[in-house]
N, C-alpha and C. Protein backbone atom coordinates (compact mmCIF):
# COMPACT_ATOMS: atom_id res chain seq x y z
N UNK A 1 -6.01 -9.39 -2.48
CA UNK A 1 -5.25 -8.17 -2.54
C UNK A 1 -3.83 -8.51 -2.10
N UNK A 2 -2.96 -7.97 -2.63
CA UNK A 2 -1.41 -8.41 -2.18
C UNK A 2 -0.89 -7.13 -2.09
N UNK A 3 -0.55 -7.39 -0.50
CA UNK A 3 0.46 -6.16 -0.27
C UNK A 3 1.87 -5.72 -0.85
N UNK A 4 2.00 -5.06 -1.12
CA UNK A 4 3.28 -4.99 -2.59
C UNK A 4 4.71 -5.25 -1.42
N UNK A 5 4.42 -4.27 -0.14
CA UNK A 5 6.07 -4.61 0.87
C UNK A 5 6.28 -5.73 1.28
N UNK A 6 4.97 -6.54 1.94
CA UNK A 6 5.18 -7.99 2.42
C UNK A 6 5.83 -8.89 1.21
N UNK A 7 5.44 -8.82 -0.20
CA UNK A 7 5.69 -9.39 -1.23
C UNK A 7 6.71 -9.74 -1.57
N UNK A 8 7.35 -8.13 -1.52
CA UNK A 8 8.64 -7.81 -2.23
C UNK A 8 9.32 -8.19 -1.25
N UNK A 9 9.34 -8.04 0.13
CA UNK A 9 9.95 -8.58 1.08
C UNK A 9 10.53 -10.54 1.20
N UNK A 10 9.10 -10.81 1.21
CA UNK A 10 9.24 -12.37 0.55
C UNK A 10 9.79 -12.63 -0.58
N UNK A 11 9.71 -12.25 -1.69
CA UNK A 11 10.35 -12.82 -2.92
C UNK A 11 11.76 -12.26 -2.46
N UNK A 12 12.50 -10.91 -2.18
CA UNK A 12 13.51 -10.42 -2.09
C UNK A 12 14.39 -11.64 -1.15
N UNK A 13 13.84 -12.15 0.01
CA UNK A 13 14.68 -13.52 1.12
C UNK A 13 14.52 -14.30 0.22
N UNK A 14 13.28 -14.86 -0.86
CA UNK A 14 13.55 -15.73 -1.39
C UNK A 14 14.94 -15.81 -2.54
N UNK A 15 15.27 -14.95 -3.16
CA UNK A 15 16.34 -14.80 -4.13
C UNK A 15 15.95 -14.35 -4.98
N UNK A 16 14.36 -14.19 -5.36
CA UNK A 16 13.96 -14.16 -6.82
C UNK A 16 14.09 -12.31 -7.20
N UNK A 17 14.32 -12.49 -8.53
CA UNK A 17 14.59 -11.66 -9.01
C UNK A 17 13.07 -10.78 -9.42
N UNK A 18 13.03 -9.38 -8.91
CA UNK A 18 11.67 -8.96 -9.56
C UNK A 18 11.79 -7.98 -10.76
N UNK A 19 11.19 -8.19 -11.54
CA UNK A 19 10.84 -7.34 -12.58
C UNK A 19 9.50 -7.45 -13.18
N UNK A 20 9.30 -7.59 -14.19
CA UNK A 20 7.90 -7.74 -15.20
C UNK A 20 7.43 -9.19 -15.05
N UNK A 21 7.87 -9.91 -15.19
CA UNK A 21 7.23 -11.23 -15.21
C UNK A 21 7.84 -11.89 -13.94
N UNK A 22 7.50 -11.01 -12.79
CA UNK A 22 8.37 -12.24 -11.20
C UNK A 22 6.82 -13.10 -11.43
N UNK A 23 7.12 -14.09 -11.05
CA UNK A 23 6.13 -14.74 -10.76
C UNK A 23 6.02 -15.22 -9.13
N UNK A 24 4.72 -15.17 -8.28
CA UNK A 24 4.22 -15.30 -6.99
C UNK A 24 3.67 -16.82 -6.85
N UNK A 25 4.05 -17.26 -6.13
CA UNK A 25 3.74 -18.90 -5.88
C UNK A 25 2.12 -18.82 -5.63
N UNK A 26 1.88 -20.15 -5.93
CA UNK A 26 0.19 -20.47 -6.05
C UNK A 26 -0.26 -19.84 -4.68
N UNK A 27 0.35 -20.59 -3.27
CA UNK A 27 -0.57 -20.24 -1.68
C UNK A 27 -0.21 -19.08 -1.92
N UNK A 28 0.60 -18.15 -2.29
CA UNK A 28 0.60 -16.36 -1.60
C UNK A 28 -0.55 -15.72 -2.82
N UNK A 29 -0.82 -16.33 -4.31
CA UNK A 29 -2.19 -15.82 -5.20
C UNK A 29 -3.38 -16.05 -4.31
N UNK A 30 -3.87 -17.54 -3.96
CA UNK A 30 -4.58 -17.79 -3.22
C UNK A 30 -4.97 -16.83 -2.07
N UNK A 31 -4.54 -16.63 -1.14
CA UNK A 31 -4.66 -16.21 0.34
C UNK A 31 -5.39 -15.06 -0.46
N UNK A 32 -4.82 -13.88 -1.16
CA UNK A 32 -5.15 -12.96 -1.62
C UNK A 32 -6.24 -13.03 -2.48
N UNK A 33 -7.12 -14.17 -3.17
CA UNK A 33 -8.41 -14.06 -3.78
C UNK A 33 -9.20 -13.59 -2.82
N UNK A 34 -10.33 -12.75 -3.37
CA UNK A 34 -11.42 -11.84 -3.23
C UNK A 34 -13.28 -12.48 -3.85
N UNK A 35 -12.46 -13.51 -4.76
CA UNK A 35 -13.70 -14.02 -5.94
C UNK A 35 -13.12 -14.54 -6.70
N UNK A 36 -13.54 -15.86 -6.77
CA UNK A 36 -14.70 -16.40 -6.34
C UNK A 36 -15.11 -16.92 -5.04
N UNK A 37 -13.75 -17.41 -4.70
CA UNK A 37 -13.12 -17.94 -3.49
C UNK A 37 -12.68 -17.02 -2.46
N UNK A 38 -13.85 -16.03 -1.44
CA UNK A 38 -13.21 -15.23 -0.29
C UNK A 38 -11.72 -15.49 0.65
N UNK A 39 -11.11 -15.62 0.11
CA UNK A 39 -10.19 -16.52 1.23
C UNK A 39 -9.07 -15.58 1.77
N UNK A 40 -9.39 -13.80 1.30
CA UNK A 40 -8.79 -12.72 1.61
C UNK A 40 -9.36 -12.29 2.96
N UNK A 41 -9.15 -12.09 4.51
CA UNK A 41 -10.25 -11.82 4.99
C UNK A 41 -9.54 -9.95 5.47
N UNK A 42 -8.55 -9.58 4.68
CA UNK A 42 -8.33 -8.42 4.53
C UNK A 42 -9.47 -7.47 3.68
N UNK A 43 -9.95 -8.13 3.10
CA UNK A 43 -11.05 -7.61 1.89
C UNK A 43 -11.89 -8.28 1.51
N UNK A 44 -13.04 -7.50 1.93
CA UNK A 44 -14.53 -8.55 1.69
C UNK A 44 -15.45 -7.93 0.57
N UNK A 45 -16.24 -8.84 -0.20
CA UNK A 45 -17.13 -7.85 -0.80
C UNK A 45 -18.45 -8.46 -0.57
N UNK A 46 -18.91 -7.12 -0.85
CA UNK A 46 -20.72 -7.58 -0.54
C UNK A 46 -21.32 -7.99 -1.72
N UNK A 47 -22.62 -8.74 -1.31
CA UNK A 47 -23.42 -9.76 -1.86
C UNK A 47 -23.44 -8.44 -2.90
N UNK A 48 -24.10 -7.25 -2.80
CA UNK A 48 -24.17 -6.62 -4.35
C UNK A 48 -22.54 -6.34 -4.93
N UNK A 49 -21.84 -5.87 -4.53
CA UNK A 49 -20.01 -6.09 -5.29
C UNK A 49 -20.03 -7.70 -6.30
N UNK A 50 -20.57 -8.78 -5.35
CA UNK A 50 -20.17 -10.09 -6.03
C UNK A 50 -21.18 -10.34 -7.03
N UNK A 51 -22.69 -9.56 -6.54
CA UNK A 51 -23.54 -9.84 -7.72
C UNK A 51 -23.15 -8.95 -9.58
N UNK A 52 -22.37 -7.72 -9.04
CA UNK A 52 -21.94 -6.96 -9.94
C UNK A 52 -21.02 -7.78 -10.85
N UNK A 53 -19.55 -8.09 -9.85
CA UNK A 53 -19.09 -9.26 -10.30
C UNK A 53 -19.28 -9.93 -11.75
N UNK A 54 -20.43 -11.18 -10.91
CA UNK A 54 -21.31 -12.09 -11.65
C UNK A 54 -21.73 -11.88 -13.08
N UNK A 55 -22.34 -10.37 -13.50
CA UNK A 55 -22.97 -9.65 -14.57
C UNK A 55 -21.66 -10.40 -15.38
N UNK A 56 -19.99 -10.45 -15.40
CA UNK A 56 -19.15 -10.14 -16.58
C UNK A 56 -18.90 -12.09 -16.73
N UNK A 57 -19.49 -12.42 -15.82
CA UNK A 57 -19.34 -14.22 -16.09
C UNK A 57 -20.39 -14.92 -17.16
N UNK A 58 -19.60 -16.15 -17.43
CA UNK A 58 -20.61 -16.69 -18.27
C UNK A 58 -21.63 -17.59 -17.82
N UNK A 59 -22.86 -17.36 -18.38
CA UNK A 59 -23.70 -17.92 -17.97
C UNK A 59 -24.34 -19.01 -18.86
């Protein structure tokens, strides 16, 4: 999950320009995965959320 103020805050010191296509560096996507990779610990999901998940992957 990415907080939109911390974001905009960071890209804004960084220089970058935001509009439609800003693009967010790989570690600030990361931190914020949910799934597959928990590595958000702002937002967790449960074993049934991830099994739901799972249903739209390929098997």
């Amino acid at each position: 999950m990415l907080e939109a103020a911390p974001l905009v805050a960071q890209l804004t010191e960084r220089g970058v320009r935001i509009g439609f296509a800003t693009s967010v560096r790989r570690h600030v996507w990361e931190d914020a995965e949910i799934y597959p990779s928990p590595n958000n610990g702002a937002l967790g999901l449960t074993p049934e959320q991830v099994s739901m998940i799972e249903l739209f992957g390929d098997s």
